[in-house]
Protein backbone atom coordinates (compact mmCIF):
# COMPACT_ATOMS: atom_id res chain seq x y z
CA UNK A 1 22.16 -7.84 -4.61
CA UNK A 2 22.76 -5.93 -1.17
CA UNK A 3 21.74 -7.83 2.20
CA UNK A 4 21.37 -6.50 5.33
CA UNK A 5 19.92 -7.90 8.29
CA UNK A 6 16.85 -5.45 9.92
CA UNK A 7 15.01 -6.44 13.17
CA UNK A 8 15.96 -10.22 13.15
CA UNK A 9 15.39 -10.70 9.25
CA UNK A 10 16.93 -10.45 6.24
CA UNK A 11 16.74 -7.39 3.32
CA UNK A 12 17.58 -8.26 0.11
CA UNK A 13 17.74 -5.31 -2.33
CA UNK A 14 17.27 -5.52 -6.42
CA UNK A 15 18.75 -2.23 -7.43
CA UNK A 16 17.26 -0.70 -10.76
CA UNK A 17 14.92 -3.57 -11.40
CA UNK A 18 14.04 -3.69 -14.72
CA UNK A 19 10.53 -2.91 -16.39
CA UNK A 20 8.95 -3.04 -19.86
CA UNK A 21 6.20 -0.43 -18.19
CA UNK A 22 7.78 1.79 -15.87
CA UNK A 23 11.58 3.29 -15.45
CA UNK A 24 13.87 1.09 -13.45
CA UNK A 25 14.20 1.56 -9.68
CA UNK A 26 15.13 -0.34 -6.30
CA UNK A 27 12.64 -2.93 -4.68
CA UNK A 28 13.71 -4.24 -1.14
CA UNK A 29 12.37 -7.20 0.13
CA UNK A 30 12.55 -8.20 4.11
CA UNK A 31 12.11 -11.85 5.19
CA UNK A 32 10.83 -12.42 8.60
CA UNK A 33 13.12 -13.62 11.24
CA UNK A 34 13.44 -17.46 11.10
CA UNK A 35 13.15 -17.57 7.36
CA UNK A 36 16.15 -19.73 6.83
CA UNK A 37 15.29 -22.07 9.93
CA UNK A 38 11.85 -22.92 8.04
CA UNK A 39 9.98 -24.23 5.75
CA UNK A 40 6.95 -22.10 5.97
CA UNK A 41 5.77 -19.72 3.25
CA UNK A 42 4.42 -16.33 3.86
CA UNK A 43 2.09 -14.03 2.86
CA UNK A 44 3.28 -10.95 0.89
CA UNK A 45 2.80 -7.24 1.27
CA UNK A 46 3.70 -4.69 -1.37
CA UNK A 47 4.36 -1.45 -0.24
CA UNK A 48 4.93 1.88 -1.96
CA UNK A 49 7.44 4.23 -1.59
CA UNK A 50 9.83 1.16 -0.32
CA UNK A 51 12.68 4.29 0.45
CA UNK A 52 10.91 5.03 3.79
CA UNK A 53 10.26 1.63 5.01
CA UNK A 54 13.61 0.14 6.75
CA UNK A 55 16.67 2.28 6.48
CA UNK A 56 16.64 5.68 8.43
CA UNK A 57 19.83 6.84 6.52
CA UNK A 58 17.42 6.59 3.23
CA UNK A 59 14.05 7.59 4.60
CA UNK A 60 12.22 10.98 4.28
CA UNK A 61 13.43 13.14 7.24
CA UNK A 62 15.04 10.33 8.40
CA UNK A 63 11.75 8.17 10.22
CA UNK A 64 11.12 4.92 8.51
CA UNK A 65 7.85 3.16 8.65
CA UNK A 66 9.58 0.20 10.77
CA UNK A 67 7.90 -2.21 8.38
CA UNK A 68 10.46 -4.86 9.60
CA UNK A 69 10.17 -3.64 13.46
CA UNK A 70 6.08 -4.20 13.33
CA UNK A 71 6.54 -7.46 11.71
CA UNK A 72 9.19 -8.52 13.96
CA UNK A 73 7.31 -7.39 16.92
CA UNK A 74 3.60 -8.84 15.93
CA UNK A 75 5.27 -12.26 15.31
CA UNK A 76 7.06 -12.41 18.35
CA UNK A 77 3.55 -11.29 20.27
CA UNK A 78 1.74 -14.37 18.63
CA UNK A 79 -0.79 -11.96 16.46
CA UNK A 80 0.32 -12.56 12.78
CA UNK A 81 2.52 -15.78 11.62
CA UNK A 82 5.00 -13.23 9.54
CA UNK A 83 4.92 -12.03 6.42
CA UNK A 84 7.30 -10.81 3.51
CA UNK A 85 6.95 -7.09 2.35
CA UNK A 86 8.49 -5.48 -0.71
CA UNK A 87 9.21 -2.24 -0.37
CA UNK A 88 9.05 -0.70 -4.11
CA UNK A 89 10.76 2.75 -4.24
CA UNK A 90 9.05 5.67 -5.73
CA UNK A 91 10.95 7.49 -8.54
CA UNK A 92 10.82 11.24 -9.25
CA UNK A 93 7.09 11.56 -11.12
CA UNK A 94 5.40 9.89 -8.22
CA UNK A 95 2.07 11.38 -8.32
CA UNK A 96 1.73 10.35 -12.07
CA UNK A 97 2.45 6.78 -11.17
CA UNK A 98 0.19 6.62 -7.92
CA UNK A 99 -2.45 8.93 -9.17
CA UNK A 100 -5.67 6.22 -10.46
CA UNK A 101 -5.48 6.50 -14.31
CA UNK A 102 -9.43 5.28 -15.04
CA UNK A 103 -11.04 8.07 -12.85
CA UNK A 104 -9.71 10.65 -15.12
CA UNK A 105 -10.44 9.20 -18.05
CA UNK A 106 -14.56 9.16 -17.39
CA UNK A 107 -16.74 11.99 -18.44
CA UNK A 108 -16.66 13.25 -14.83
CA UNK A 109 -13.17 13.07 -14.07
CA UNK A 110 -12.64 15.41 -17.54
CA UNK A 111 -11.56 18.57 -15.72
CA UNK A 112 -9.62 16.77 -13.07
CA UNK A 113 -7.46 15.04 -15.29
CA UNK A 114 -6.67 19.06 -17.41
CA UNK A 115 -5.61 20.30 -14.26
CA UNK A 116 -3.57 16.60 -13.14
CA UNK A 117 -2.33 17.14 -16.64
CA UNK A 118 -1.01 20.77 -16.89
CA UNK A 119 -0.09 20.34 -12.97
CA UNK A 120 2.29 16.87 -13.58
CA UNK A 121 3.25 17.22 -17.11
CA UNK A 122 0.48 14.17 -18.32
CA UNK A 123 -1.85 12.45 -17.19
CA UNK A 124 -1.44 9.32 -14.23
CA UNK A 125 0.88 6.30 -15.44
CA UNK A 126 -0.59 4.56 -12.73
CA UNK A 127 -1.99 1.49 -14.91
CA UNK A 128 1.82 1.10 -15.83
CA UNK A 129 3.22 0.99 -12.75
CA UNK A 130 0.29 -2.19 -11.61
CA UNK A 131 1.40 -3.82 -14.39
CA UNK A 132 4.91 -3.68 -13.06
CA UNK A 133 4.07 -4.55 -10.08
CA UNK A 134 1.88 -7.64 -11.08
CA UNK A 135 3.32 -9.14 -14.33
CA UNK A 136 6.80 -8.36 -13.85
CA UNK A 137 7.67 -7.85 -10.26
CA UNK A 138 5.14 -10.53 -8.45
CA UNK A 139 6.34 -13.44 -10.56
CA UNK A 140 9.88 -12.62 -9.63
CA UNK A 141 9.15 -12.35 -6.14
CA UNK A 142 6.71 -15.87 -6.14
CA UNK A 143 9.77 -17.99 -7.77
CA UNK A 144 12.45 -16.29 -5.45
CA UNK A 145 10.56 -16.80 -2.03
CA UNK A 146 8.46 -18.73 -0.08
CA UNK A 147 5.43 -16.88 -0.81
CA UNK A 148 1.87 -17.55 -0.04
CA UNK A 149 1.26 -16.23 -3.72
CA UNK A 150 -2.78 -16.85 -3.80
CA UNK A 151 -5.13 -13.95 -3.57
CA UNK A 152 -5.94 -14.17 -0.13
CA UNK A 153 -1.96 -13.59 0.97
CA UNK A 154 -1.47 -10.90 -1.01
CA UNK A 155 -1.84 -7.25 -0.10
CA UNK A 156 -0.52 -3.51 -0.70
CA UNK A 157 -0.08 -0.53 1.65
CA UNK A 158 0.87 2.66 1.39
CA UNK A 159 0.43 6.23 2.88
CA UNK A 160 -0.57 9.45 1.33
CA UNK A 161 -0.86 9.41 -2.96
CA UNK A 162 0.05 5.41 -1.72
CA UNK A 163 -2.98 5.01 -0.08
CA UNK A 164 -4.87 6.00 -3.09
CA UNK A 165 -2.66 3.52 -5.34
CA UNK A 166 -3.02 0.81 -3.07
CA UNK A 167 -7.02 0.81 -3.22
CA UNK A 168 -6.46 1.63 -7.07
CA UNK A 169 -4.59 -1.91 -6.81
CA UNK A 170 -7.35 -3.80 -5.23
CA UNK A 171 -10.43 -2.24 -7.64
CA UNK A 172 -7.82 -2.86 -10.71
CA UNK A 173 -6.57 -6.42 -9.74
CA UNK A 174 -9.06 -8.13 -6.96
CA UNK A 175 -7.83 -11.21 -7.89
CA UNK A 176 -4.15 -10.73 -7.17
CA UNK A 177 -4.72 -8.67 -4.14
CA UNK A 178 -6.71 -10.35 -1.07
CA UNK A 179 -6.75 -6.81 0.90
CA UNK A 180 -5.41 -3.24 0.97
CA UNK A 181 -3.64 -0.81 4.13
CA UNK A 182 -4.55 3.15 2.82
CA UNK A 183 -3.03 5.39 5.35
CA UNK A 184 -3.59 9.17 5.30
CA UNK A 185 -5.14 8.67 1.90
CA UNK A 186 -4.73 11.83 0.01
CA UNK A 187 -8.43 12.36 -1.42
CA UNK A 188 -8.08 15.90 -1.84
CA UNK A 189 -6.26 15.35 -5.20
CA UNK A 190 -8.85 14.31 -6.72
CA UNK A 191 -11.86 14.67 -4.57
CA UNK A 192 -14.97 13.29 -5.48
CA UNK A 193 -14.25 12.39 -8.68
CA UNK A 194 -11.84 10.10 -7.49
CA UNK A 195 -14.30 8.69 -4.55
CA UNK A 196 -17.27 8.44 -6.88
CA UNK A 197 -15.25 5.89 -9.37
CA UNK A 198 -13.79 4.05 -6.33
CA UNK A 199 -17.43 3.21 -4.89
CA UNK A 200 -18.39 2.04 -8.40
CA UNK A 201 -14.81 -0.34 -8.87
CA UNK A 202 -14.84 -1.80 -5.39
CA UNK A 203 -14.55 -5.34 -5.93
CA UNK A 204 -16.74 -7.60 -4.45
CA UNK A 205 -17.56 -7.65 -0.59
CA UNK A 206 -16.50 -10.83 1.42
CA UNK A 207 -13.12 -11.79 -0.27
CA UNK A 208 -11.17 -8.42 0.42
CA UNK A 209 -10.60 -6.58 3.67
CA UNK A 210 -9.83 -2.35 3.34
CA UNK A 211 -7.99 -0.37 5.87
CA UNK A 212 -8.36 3.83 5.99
CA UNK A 213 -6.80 5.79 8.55
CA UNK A 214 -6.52 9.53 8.92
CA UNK A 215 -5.02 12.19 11.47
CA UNK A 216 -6.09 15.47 11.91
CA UNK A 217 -2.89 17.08 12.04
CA UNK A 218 -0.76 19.03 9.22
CA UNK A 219 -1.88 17.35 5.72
CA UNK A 220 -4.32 14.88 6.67
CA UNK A 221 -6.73 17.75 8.76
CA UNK A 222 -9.17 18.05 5.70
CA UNK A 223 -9.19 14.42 5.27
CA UNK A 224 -11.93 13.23 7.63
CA UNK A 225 -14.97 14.72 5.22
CA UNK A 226 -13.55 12.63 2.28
CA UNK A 227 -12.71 9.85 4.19
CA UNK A 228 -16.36 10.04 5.67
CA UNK A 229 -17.76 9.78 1.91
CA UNK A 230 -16.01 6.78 1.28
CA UNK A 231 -17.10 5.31 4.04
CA UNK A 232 -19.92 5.45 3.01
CA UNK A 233 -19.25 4.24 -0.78
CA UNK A 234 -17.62 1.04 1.55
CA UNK A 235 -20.17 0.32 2.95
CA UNK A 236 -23.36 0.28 -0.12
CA UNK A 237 -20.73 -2.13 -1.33
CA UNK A 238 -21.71 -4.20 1.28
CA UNK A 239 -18.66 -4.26 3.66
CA UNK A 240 -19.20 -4.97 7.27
CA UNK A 241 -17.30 -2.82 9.33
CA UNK A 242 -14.57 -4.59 11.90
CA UNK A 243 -15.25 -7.53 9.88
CA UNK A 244 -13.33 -6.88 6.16
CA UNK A 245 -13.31 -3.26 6.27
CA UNK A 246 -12.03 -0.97 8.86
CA UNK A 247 -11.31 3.18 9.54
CA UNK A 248 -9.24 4.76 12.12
CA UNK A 249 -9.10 8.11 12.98
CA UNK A 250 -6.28 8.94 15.43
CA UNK A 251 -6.43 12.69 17.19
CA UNK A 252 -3.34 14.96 17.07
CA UNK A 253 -1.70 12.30 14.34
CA UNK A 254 0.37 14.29 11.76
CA UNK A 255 0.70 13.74 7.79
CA UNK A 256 4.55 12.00 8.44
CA UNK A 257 6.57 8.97 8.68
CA UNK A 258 6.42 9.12 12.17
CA UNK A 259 3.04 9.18 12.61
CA UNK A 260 2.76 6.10 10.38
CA UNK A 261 5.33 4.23 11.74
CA UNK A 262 3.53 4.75 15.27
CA UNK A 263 0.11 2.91 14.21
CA UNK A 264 1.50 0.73 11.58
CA UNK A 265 0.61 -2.32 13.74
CA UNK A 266 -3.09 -1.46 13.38
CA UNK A 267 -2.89 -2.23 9.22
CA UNK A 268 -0.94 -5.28 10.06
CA UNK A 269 -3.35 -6.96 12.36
CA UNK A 270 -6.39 -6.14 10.37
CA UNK A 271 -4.98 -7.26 6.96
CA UNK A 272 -2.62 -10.20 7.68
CA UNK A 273 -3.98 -13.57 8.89
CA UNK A 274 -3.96 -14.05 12.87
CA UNK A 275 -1.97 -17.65 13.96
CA UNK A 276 -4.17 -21.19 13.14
């Protein structure tokens, strides 16, 4: 196992972790500074594409998320009590494993998943890769930490195809997941196919919290109509806005790392628990 210390904590990297489901690949996980000098246990965020999140020398064009520098930082400013996040690395077919499976498989999703299909060489593993990340990975990650392993400690987050994974996550598994961080979700992919099924599967108002954001820059400028329409999905479900569900929209924001990594505080303060 490699260790490394980032921002104060500890990384601890499983390389190739193994998978009845899914091919092997690296999961990182970063303990909060003072995790040795404690007793406390944390709650636990599971992010996708873990590559981009703490090391610049493996991160897409260089820019990680600073998972471990927004942690660090919203501790040390008295607005969350820490956290642990897993960083899962994405693997070559990516958009089969982050792309919702169920959507396709309804009478309306039909033509979407031919053209996912002929486009990604099959249709999404996506209900794989949860079951990974629940029966095989969580587990390993509950016995090996101090985790706050109940539902309402344990989220997901990621950007892009992520974002649309990590509310896949939360409709597929509400009772593992307590909440969900969906950055510059990519709804184009599947349009609103994919936001019709999502409105039906949303689980239960009142014992999750959701988090959308979207630029308007580069990839994420046609976002905002989609984004708009599940909004509104969010809210028949009975969400209250501010309360357990909120959207950003940030001007001039671009479809990157960088752009994430410069409002990934917002996620973190909606989603994790504030200090007793």
């Amino acid at each position: 196992m490699l260790v490394a210390r980032f921002s104060g904590g500890t990384l601890h990297r499983y390389e190739n972790f193994p998978s009845g489901h899914v091919a092997p690949r690296h999961v990182d996980v970063w303990l909060p500074p003072g995790y040795d000098q404690n007793a406390a246990r944390y709650p636990v965020i599971y992010f996708h594409d873990g590559q981009n999140l703490f090391d610049p020398a493996l991160a897409y064009i260089g820019v990680t998320w600073g998972v471990d520098e927004a942690l660090a930082r919203l501790m040390a400013a008295g607005q969350i009590d820490g956290a642990i996040a897993v960083g899962v690395w994405c693997i070559e077919a990516r958009r089969r494993e982050y792309m919702p499976r169920q959507p396709l498989l309804q009478p309306a999703g039909r033509q979407l998943a031919d053209r996912f299909g002929r486009a990604y060489g099959g249709l999404p593993d996506s209900d794989n890769y949860l079951r990974f990340i629940v029966d095989e990975l969580k587990p390993v990650i509950d016995a090996a930490y101090r985790t706050r392993a109940d539902q309402p400690h344990t989220f997901v987050m990621g950007s892009s195809m992520g974002g649309l994974i990590s509310l896949y996550a939360l409709c597929q598994y509400p009772h593992v997941f307590g909440g969900a961080g969906c950055l510059s979700t990519h709804w184009p992919i599947g349009g609103l196919a994919l936001i019709n099924w999502f409105g039906s599967a949303l689980p239960r108002a009142g014992r999750h919290r959701l988090y959308f954001d979207f630029g308007t820059e580069t990839l994420d400028a046609p976002y905002e109509p989609y984004q708009r329409q599940m909004d509104d999905r969010v809210l028949k479900a009975g969400y209250a806005a501010g309360r357990d569900w909120l959207t950003r929209k940030f001007d001039g924001a671009e479809h990157s790392e960088r752009a994430w990594r410069a409002r990934l505080d917002e996620p973190l303060r909606f989603l994790l628990p504030a200090p007793a």
